[in-house]
N, C-alpha and C. Protein backbone atom coordinates (compact mmCIF):
# COMPACT_ATOMS: atom_id res chain seq x y z
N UNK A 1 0.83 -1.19 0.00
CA UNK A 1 0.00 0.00 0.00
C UNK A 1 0.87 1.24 0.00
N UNK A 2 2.10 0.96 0.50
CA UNK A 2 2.99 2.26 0.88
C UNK A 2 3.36 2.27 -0.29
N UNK A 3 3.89 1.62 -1.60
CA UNK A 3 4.08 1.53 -2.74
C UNK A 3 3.07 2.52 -3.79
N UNK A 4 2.13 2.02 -3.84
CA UNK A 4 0.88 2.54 -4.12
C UNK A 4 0.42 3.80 -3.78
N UNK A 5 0.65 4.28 -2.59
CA UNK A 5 0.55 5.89 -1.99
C UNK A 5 1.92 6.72 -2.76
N UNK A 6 2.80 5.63 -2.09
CA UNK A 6 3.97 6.93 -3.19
C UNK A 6 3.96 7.25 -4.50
N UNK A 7 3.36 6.38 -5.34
CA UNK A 7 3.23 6.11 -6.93
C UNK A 7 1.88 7.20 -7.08
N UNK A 8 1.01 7.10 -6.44
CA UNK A 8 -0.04 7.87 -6.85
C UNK A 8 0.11 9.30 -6.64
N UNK A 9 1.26 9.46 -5.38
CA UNK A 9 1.09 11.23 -5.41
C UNK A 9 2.42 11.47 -6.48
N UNK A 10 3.16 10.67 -6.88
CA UNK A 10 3.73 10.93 -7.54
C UNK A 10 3.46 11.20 -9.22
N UNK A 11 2.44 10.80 -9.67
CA UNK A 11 1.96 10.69 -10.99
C UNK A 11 0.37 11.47 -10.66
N UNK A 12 -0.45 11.24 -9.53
CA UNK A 12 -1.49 12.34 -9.53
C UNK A 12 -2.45 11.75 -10.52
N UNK A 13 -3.03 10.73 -10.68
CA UNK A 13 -4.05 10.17 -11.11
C UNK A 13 -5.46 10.87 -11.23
N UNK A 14 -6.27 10.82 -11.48
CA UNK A 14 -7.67 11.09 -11.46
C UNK A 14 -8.25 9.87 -10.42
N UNK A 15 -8.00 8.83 -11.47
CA UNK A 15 -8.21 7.41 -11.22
C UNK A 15 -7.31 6.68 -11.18
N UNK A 16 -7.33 5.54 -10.07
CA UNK A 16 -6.65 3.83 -10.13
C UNK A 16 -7.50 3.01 -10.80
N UNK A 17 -6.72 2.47 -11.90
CA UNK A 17 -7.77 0.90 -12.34
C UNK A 17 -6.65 -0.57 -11.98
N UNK A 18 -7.32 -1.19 -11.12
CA UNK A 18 -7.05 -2.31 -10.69
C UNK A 18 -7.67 -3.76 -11.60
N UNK A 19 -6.57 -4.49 -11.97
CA UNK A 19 -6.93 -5.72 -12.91
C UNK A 19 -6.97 -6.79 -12.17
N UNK A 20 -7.75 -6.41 -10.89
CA UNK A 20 -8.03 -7.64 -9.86
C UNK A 20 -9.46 -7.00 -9.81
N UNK A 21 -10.54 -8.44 -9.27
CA UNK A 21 -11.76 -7.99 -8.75
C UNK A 21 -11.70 -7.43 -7.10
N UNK A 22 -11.81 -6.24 -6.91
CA UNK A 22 -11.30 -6.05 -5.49
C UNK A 22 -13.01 -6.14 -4.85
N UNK A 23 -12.74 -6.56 -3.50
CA UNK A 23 -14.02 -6.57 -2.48
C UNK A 23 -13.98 -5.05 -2.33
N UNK A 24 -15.42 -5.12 -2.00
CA UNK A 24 -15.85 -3.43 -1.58
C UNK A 24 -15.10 -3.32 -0.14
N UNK A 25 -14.67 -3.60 1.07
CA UNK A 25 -13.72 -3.32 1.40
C UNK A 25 -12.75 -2.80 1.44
N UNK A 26 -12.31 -3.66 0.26
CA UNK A 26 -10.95 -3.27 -0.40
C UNK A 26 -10.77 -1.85 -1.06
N UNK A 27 -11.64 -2.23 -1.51
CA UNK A 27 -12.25 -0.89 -2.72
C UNK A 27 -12.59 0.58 -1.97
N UNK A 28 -12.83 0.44 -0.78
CA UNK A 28 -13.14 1.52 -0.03
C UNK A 28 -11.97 1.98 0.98
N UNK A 29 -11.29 0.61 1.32
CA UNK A 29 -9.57 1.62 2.11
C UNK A 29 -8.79 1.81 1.19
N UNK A 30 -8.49 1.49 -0.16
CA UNK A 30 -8.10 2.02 -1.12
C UNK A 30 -7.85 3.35 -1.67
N UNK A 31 -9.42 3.45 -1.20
CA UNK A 31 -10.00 4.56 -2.33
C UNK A 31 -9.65 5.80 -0.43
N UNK A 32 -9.81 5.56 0.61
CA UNK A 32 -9.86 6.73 1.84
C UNK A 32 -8.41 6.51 1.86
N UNK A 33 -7.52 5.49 1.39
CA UNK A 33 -6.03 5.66 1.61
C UNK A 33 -5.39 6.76 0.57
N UNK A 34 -5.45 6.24 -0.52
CA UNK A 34 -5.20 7.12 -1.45
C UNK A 34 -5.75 7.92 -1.87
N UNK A 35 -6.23 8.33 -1.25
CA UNK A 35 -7.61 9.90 -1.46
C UNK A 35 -8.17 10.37 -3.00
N UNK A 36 -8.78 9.20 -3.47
CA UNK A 36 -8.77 9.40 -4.86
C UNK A 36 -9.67 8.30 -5.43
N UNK A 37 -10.49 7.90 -6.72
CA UNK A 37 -11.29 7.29 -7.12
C UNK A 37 -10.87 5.96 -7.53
N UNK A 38 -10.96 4.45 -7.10
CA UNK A 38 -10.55 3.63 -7.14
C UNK A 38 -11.80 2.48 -8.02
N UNK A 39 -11.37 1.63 -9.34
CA UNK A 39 -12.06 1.04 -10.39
C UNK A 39 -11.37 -0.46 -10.24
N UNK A 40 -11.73 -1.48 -10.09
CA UNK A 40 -11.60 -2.79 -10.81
C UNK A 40 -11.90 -2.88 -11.58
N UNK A 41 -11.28 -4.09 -12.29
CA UNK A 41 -12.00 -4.33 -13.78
C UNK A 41 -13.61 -4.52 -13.95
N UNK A 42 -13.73 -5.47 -12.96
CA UNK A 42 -15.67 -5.50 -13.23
C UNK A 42 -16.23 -3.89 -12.98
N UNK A 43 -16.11 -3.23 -12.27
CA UNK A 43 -16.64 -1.98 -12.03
C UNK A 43 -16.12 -1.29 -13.35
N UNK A 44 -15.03 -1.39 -14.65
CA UNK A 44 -14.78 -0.61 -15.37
C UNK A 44 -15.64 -1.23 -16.62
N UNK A 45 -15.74 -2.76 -16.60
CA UNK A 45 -16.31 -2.99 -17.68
C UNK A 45 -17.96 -2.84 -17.57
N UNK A 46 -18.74 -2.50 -16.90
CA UNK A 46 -19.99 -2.24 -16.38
C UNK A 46 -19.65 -0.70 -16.77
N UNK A 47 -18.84 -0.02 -16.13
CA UNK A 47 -19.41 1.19 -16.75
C UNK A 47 -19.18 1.64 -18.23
N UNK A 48 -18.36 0.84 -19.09
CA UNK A 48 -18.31 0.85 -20.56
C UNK A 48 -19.78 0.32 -21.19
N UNK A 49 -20.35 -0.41 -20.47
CA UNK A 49 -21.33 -1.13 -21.06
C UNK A 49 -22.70 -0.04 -20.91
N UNK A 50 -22.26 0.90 -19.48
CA UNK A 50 -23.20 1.81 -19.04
C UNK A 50 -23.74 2.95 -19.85
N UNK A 51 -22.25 3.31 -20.07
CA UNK A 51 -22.03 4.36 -21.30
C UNK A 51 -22.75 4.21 -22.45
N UNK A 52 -22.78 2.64 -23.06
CA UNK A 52 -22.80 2.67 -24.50
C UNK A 52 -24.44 1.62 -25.18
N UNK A 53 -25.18 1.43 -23.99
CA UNK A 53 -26.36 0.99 -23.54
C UNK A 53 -27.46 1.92 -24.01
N UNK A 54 -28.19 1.13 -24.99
CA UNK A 54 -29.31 1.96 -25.65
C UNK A 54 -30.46 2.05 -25.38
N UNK A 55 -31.02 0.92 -24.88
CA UNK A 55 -32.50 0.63 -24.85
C UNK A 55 -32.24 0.54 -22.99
N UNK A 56 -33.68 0.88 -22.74
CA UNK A 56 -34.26 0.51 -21.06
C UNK A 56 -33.98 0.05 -20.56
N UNK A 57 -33.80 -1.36 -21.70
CA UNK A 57 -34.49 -2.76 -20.65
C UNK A 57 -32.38 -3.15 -20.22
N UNK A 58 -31.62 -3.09 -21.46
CA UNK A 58 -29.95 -2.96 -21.14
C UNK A 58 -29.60 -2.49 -19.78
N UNK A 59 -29.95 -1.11 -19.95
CA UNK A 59 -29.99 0.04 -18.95
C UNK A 59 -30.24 -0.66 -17.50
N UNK A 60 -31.05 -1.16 -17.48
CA UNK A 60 -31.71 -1.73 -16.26
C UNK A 60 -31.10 -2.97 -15.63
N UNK A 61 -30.44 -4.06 -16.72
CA UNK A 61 -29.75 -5.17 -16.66
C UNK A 61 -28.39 -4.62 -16.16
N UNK A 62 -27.90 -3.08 -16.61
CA UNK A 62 -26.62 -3.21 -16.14
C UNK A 62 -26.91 -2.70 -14.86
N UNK A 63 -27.89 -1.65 -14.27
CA UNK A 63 -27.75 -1.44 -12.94
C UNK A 63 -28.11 -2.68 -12.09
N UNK A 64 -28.66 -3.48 -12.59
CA UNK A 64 -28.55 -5.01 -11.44
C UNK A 64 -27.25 -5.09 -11.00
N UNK A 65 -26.75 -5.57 -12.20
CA UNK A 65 -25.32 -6.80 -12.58
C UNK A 65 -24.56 -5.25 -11.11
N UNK A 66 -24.57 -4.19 -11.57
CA UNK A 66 -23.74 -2.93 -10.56
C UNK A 66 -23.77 -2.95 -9.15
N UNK A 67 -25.59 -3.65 -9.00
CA UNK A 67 -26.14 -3.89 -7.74
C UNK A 67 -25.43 -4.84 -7.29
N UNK A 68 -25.27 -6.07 -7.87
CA UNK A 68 -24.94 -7.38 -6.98
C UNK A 68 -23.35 -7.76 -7.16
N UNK A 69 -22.36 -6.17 -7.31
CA UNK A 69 -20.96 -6.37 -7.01
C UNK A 69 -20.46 -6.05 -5.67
């Protein structure tokens, strides 16, 4: 984590994207450690799908799948 804190104030991110599925836990001392917006892959590929989602019924399927991470 001390790795990770130095790397981030050093480069100043917007965002971290992590290519692990992190637990919301995880995802949340992460995100209050490094004072900054923290993404796994499932949380990044849900919101590509969020973005680019046309119809209702999509729309609605992806806020489940968002719900039950």
């Amino acid at each position: 984590m001390q790795k990770s804190r130095k790397l981030a104030n050093k480069i100043k991110p917007d965002v971290i994207i992590y290519d692990e599925i992190l637990k919301p836990s995880q995802n949340y001392n992460l995100a209050s450690t490094l004072k900054m917006n923290i993404v796994d892959r499932e949380s990044l590929i849900l919101e590509i799908f969020e973005r680019r989602s046309a119809s209702h019924e999509s729309h609605l399927q992806i806020k489940l799948a968002q719900a039950q991470i």
